[in-house]
PDB file of N, CA and C in Angstrom:
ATOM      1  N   UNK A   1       0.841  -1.176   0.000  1.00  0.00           N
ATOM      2  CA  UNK A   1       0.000   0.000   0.000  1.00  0.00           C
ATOM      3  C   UNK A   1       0.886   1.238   0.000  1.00  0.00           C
ATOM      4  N   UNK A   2       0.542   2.510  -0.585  1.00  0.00           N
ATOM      5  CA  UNK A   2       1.073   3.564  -0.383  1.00  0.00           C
ATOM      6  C   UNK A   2       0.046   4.782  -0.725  1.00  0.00           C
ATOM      7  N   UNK A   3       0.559   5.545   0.274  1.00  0.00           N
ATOM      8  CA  UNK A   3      -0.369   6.962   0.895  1.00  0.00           C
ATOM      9  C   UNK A   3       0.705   8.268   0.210  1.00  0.00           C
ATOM     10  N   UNK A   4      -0.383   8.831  -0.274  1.00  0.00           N
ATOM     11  CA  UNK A   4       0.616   9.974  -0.884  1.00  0.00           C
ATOM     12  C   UNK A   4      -0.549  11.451  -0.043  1.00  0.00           C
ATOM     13  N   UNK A   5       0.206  12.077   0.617  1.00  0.00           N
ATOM     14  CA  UNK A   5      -0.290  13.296   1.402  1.00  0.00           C
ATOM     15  C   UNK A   5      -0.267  14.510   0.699  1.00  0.00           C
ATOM     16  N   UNK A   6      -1.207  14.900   0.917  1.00  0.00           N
ATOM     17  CA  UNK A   6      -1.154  16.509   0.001  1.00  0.00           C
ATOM     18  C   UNK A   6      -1.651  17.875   0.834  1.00  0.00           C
ATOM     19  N   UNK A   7      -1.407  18.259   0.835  1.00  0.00           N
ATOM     20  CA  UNK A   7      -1.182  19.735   1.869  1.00  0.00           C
ATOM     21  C   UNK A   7      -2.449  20.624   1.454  1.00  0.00           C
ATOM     22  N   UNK A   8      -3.758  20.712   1.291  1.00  0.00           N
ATOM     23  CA  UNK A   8      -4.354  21.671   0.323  1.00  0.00           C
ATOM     24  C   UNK A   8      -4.879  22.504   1.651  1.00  0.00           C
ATOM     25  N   UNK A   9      -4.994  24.111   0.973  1.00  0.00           N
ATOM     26  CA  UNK A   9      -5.107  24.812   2.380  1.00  0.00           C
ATOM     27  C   UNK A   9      -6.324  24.633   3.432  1.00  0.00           C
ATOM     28  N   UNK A  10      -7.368  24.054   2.825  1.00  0.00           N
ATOM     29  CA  UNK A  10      -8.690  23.912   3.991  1.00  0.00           C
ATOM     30  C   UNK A  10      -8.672  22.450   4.297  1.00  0.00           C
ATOM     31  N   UNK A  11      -7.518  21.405   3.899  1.00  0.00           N
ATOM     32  CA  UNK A  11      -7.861  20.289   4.265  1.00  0.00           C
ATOM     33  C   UNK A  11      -6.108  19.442   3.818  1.00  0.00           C
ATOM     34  N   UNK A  12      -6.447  18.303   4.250  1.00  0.00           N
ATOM     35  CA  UNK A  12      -5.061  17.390   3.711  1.00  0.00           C
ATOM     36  C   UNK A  12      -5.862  16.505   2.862  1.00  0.00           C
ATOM     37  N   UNK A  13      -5.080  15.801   2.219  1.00  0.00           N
ATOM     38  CA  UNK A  13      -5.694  14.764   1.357  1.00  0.00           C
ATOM     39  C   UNK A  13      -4.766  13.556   1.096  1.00  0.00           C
ATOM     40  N   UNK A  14      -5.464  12.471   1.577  1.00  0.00           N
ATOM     41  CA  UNK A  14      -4.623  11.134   1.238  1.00  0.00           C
ATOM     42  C   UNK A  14      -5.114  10.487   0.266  1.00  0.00           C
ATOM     43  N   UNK A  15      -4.218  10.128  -0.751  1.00  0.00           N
ATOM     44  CA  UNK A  15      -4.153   9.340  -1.726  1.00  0.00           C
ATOM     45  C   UNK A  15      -3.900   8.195  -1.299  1.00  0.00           C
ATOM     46  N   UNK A  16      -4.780   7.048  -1.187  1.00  0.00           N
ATOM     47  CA  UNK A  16      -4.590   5.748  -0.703  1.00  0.00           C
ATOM     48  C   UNK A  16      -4.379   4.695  -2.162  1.00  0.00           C
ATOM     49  N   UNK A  17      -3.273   3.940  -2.158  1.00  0.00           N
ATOM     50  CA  UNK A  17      -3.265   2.751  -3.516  1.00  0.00           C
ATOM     51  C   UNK A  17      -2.947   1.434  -2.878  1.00  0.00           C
ATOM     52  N   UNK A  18      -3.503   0.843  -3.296  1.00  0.00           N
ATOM     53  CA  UNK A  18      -3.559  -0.581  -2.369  1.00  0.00           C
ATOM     54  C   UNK A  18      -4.582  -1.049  -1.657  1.00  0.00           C
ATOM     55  N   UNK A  19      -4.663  -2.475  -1.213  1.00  0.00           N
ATOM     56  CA  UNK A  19      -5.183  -2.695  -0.569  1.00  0.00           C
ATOM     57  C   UNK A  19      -4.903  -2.699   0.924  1.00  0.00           C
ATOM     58  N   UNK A  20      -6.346  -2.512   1.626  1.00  0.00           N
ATOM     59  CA  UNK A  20      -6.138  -2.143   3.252  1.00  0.00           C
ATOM     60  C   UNK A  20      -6.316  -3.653   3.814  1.00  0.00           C
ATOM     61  N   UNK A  21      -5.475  -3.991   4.644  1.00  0.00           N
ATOM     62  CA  UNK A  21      -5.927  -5.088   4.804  1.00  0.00           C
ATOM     63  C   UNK A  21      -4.795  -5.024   6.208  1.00  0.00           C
ATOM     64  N   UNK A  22      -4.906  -6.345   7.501  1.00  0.00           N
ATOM     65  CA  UNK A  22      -4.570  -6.095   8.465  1.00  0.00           C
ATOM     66  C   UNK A  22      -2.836  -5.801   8.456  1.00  0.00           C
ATOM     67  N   UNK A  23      -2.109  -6.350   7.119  1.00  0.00           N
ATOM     68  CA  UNK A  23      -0.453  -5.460   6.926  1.00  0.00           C
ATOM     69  C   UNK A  23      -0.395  -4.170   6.948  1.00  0.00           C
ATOM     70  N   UNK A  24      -1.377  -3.986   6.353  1.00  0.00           N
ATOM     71  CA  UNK A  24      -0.957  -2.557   6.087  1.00  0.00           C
ATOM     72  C   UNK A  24      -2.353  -1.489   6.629  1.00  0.00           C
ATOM     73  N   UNK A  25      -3.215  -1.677   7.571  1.00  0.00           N
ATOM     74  CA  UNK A  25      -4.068  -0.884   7.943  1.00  0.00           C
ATOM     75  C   UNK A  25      -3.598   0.055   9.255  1.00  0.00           C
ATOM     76  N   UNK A  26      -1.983  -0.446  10.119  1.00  0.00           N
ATOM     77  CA  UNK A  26      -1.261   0.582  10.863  1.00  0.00           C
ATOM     78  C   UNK A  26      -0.682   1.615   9.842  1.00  0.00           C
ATOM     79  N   UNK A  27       0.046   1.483   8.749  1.00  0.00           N
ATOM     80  CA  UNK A  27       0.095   2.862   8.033  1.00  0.00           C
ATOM     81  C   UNK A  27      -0.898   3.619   7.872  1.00  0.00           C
ATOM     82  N   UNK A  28      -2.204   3.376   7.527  1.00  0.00           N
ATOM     83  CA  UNK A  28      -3.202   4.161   6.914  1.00  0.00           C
ATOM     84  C   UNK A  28      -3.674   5.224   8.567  1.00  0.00           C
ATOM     85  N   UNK A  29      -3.832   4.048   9.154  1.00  0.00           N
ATOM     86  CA  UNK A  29      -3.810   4.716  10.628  1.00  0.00           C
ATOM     87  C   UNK A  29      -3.150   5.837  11.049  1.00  0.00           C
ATOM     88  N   UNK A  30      -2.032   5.591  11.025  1.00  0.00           N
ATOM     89  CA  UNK A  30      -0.631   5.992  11.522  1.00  0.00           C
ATOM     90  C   UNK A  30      -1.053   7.507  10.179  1.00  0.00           C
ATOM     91  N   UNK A  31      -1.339   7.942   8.978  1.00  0.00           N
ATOM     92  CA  UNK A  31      -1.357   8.598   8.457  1.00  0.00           C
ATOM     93  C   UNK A  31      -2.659   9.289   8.893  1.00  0.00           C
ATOM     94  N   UNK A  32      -3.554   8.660   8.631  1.00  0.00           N
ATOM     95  CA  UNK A  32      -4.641   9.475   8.890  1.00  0.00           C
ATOM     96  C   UNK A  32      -4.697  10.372  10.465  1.00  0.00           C
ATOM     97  N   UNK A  33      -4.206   9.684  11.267  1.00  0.00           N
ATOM     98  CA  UNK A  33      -3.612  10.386  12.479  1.00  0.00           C
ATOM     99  C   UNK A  33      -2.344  11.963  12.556  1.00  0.00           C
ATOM    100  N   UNK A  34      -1.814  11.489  11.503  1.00  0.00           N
ATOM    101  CA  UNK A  34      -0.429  12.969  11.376  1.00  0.00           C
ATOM    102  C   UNK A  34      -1.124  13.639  10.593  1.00  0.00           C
ATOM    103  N   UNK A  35      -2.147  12.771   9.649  1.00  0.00           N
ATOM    104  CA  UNK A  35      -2.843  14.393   9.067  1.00  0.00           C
ATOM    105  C   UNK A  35      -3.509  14.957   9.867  1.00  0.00           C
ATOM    106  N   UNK A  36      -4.079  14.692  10.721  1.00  0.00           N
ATOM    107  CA  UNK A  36      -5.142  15.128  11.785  1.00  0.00           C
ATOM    108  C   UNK A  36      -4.311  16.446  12.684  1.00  0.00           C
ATOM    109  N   UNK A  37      -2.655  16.296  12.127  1.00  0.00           N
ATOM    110  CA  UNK A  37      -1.981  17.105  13.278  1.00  0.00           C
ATOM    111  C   UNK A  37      -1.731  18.103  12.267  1.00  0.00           C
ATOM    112  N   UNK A  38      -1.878  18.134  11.018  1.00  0.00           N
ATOM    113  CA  UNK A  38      -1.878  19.417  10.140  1.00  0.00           C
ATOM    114  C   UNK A  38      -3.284  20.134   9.909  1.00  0.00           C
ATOM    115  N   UNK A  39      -3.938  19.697  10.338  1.00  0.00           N
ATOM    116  CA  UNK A  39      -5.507  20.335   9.931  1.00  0.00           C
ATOM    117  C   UNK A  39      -6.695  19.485  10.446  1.00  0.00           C
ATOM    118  N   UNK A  40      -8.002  19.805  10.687  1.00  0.00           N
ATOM    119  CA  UNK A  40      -8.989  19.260  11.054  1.00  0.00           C
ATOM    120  C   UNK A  40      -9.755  18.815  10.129  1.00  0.00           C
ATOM    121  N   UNK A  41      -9.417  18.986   9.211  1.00  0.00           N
ATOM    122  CA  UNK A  41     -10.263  18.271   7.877  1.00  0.00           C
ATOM    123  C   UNK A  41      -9.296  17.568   6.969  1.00  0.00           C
ATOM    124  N   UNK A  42      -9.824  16.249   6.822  1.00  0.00           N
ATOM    125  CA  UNK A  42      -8.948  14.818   6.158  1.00  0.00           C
ATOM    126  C   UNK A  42     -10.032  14.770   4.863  1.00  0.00           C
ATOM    127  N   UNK A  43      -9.116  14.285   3.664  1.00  0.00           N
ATOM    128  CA  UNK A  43     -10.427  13.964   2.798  1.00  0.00           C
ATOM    129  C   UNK A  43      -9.284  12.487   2.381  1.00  0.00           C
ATOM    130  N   UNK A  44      -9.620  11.061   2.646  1.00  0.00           N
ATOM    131  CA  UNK A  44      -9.510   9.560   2.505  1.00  0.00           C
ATOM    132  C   UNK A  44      -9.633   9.502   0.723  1.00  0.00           C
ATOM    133  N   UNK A  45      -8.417   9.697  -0.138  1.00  0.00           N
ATOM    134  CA  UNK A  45      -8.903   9.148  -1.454  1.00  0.00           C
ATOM    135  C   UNK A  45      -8.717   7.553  -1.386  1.00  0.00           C
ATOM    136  N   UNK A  46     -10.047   7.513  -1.880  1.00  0.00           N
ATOM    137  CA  UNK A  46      -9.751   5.740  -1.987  1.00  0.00           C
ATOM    138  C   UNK A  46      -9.876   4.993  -3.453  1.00  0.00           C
ATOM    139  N   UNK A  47      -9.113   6.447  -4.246  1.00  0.00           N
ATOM    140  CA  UNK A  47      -9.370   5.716  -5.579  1.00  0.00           C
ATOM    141  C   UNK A  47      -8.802   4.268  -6.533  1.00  0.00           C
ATOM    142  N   UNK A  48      -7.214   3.922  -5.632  1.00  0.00           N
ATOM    143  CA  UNK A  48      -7.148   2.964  -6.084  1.00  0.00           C
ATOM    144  C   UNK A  48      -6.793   1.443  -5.033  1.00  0.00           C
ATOM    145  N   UNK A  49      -8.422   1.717  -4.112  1.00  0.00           N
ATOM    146  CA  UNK A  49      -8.226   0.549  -3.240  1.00  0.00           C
ATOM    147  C   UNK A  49      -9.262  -0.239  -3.701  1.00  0.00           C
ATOM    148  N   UNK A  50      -8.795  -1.628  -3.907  1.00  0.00           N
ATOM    149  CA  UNK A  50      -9.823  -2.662  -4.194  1.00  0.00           C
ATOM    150  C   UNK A  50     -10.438  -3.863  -3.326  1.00  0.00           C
ATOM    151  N   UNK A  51     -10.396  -2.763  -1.731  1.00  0.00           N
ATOM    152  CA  UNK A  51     -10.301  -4.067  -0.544  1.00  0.00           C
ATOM    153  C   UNK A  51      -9.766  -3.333   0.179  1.00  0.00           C
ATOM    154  N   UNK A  52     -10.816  -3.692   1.515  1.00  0.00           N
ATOM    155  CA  UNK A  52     -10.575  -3.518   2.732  1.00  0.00           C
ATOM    156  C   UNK A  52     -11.204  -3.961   3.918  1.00  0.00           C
ATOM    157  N   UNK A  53     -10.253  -4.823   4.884  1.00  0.00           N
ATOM    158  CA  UNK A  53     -10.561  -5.256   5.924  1.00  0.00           C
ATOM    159  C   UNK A  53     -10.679  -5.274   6.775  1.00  0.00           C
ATOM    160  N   UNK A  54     -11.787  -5.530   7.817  1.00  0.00           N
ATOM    161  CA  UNK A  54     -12.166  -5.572   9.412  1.00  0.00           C
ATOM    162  C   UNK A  54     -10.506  -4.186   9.389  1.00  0.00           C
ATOM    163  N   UNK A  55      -9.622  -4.662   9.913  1.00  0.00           N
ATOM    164  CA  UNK A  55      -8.410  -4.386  10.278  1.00  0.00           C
ATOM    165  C   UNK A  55      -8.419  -2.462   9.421  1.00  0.00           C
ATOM    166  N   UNK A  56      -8.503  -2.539   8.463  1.00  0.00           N
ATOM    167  CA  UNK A  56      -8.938  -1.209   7.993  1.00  0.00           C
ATOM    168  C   UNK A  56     -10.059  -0.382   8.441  1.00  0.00           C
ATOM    169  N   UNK A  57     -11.057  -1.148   8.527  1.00  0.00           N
ATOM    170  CA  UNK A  57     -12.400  -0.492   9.039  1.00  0.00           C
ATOM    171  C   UNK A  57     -12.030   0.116  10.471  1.00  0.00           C
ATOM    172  N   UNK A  58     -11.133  -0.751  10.906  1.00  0.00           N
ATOM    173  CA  UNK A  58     -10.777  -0.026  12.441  1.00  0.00           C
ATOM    174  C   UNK A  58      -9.852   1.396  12.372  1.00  0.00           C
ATOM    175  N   UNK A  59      -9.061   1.231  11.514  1.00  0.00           N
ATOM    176  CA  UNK A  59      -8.293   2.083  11.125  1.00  0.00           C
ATOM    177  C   UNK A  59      -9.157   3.637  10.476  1.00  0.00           C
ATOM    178  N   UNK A  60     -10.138   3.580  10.248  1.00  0.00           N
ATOM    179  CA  UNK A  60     -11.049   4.419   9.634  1.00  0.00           C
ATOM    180  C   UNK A  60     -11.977   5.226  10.680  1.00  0.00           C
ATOM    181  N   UNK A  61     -12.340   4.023  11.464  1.00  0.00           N
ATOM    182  CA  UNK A  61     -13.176   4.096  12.642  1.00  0.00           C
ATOM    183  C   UNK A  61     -12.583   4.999  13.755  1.00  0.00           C
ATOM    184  N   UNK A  62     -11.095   4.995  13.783  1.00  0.00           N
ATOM    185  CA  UNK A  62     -10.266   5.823  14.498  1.00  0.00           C
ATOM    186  C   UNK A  62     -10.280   7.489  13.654  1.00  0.00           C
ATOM    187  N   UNK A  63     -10.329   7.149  13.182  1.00  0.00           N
ATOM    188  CA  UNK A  63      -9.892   8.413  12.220  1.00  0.00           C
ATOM    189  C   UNK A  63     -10.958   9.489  12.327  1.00  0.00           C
ATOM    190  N   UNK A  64     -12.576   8.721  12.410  1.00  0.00           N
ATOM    191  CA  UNK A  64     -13.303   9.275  12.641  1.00  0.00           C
ATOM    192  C   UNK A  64     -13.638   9.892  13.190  1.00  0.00           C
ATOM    193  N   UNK A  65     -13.256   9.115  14.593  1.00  0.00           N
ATOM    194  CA  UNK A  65     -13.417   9.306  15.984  1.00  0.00           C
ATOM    195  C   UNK A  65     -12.670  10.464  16.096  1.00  0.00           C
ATOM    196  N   UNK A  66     -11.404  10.524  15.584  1.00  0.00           N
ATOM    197  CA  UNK A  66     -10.659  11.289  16.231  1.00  0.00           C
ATOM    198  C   UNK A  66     -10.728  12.870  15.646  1.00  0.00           C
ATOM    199  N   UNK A  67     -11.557  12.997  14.204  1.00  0.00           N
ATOM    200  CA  UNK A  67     -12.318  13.764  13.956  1.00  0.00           C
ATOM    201  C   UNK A  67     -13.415  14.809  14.289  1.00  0.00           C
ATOM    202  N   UNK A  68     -14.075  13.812  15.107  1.00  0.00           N
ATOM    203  CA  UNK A  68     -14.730  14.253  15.959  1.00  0.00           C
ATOM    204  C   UNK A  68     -14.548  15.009  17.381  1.00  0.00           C
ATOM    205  N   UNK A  69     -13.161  14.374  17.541  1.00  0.00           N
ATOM    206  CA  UNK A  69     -12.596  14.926  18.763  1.00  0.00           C
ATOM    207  C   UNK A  69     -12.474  16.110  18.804  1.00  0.00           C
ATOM    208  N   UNK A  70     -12.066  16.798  17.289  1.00  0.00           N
ATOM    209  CA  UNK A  70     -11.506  17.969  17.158  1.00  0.00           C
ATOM    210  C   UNK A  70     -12.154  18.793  16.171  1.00  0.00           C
ATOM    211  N   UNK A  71     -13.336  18.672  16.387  1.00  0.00           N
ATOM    212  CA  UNK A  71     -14.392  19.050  15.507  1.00  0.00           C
ATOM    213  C   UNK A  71     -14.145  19.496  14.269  1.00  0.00           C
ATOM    214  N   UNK A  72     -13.477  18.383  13.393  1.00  0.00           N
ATOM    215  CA  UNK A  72     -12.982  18.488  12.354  1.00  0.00           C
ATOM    216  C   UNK A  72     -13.926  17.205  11.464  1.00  0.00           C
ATOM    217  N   UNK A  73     -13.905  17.306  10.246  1.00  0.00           N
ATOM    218  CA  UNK A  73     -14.078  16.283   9.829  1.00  0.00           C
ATOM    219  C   UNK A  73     -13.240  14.908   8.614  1.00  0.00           C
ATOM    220  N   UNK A  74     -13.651  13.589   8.459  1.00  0.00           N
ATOM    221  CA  UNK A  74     -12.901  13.123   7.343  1.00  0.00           C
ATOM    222  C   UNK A  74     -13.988  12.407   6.497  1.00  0.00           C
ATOM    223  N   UNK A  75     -13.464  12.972   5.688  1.00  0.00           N
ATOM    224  CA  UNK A  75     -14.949  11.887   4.508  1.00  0.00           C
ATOM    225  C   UNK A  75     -13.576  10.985   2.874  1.00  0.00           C
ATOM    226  N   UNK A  76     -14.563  10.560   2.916  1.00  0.00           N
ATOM    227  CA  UNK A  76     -13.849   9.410   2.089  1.00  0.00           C
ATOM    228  C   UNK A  76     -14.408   9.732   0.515  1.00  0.00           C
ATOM    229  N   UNK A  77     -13.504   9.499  -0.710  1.00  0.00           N
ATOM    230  CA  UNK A  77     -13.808   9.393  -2.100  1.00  0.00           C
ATOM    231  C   UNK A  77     -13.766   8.772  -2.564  1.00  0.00           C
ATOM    232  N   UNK A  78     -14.386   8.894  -4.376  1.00  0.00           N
ATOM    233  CA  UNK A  78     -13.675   7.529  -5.038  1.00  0.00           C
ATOM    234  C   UNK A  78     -13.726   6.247  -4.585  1.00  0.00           C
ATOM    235  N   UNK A  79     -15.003   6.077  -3.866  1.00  0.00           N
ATOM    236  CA  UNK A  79     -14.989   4.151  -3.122  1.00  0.00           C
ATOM    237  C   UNK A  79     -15.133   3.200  -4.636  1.00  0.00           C
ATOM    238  N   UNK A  80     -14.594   2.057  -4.659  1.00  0.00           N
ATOM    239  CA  UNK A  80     -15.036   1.448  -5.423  1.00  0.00           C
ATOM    240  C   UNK A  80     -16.139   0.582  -5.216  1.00  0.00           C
ATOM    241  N   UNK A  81     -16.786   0.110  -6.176  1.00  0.00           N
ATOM    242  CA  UNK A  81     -18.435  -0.838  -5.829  1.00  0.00           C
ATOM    243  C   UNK A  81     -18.148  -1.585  -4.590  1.00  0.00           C
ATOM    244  N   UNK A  82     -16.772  -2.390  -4.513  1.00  0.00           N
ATOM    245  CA  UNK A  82     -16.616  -3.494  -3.357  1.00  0.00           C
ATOM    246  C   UNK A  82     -16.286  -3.343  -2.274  1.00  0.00           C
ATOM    247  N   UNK A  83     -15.730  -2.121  -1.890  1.00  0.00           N
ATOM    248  CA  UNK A  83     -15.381  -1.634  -1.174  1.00  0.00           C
ATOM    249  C   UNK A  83     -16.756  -0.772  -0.250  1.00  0.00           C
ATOM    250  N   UNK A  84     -17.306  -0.183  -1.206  1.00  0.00           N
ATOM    251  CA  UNK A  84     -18.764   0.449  -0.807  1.00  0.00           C
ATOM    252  C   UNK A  84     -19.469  -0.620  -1.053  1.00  0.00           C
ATOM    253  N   UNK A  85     -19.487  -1.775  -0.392  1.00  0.00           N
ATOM    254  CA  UNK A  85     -20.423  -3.026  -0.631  1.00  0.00           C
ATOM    255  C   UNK A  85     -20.117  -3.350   0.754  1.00  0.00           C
ATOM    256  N   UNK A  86     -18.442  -3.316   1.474  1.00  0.00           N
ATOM    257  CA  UNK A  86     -18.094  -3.352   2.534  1.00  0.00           C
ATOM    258  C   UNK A  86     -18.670  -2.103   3.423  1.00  0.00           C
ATOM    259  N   UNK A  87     -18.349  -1.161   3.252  1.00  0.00           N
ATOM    260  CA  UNK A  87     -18.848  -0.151   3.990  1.00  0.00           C
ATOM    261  C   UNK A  87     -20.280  -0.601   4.273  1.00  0.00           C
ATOM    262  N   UNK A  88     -21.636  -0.752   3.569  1.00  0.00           N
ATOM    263  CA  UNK A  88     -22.873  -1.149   3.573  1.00  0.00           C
ATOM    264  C   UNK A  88     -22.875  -2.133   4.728  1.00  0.00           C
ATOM    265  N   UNK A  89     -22.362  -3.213   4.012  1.00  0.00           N
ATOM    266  CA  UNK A  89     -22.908  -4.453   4.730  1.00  0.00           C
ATOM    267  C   UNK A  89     -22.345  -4.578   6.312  1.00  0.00           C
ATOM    268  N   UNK A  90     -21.169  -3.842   6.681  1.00  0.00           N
ATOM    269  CA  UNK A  90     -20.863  -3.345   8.119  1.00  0.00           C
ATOM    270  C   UNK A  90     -21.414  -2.173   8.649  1.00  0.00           C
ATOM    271  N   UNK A  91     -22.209  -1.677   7.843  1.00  0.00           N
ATOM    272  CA  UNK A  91     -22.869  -0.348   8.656  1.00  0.00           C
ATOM    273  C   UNK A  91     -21.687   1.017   8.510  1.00  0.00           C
ATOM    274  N   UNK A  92     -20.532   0.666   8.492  1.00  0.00           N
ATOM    275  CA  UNK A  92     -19.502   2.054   8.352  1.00  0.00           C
ATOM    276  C   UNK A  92     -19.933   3.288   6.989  1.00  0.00           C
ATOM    277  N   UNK A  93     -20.868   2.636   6.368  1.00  0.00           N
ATOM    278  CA  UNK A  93     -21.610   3.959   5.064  1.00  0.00           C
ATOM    279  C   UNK A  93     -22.282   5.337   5.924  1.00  0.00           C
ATOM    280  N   UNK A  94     -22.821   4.034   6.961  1.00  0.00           N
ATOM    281  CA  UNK A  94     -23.502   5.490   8.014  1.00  0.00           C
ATOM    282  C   UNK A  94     -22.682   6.093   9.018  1.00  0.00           C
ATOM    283  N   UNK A  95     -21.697   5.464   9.487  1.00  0.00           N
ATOM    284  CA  UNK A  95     -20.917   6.479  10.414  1.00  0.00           C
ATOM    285  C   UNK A  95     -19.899   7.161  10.059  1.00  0.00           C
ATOM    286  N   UNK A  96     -19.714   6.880   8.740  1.00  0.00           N
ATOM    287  CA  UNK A  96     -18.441   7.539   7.670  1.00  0.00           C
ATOM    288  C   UNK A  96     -19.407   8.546   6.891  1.00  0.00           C
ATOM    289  N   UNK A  97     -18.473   9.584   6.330  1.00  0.00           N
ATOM    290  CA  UNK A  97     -19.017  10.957   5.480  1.00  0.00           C
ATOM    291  C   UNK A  97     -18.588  10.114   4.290  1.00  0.00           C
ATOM    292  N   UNK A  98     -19.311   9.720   3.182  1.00  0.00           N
ATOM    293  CA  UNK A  98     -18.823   9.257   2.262  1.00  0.00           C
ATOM    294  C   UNK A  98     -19.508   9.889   0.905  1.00  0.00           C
ATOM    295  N   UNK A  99     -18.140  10.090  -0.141  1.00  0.00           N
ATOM    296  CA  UNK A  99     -18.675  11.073  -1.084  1.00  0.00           C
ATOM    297  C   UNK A  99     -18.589  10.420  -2.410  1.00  0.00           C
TER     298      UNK A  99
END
């Protein structure tokens, strides 16, 4: 997997490629967290993930949370069908901003 960060002035933006899965769902973490320390608004590209697991969903679920902490928000893009098939069928469509 690899996360490419982008600095834009009302928000950060992660470029996510790969799949999330429990190897690699502490990076995504671990990122979505240091963006959180440049700004209160995250925007999750998820344009070239084809999969993601329990282990990611947690990783997301944090992100959220921690969003909230700081009355900031993170919403997610670009889901693909299977991925937004995952989100659905775990319920994370509704506690995620998804665009």
């Amino acid at each position: 997997m690899n996360i490419i960060l982008t600095d834009c002035e009302s928000y950060v933006r992660l470029l996510v490629e790969g799949r999330v899965d429990t190897n690699t769902s502490p990076q995504l973490q671990q990122a979505i967290l240091n963006a959180f320390q440049k700004n209160n608004n995250v925007v999750v590209d998820f344009l070239n993930v084809p999969y993601i697991s329990s282990a990611g969903l947690r990783a997301l679920l944090i992100g959220q949370k921690t969003a909230n902490s700081k009355g900031g928000s993170m919403k997610l893009t670009n889901i693909s069908e299977t991925v937004m098939e995952i989100l659905n069928v775990t319920g994370f469509a509704k506690i995620l901003k998804v665009e």
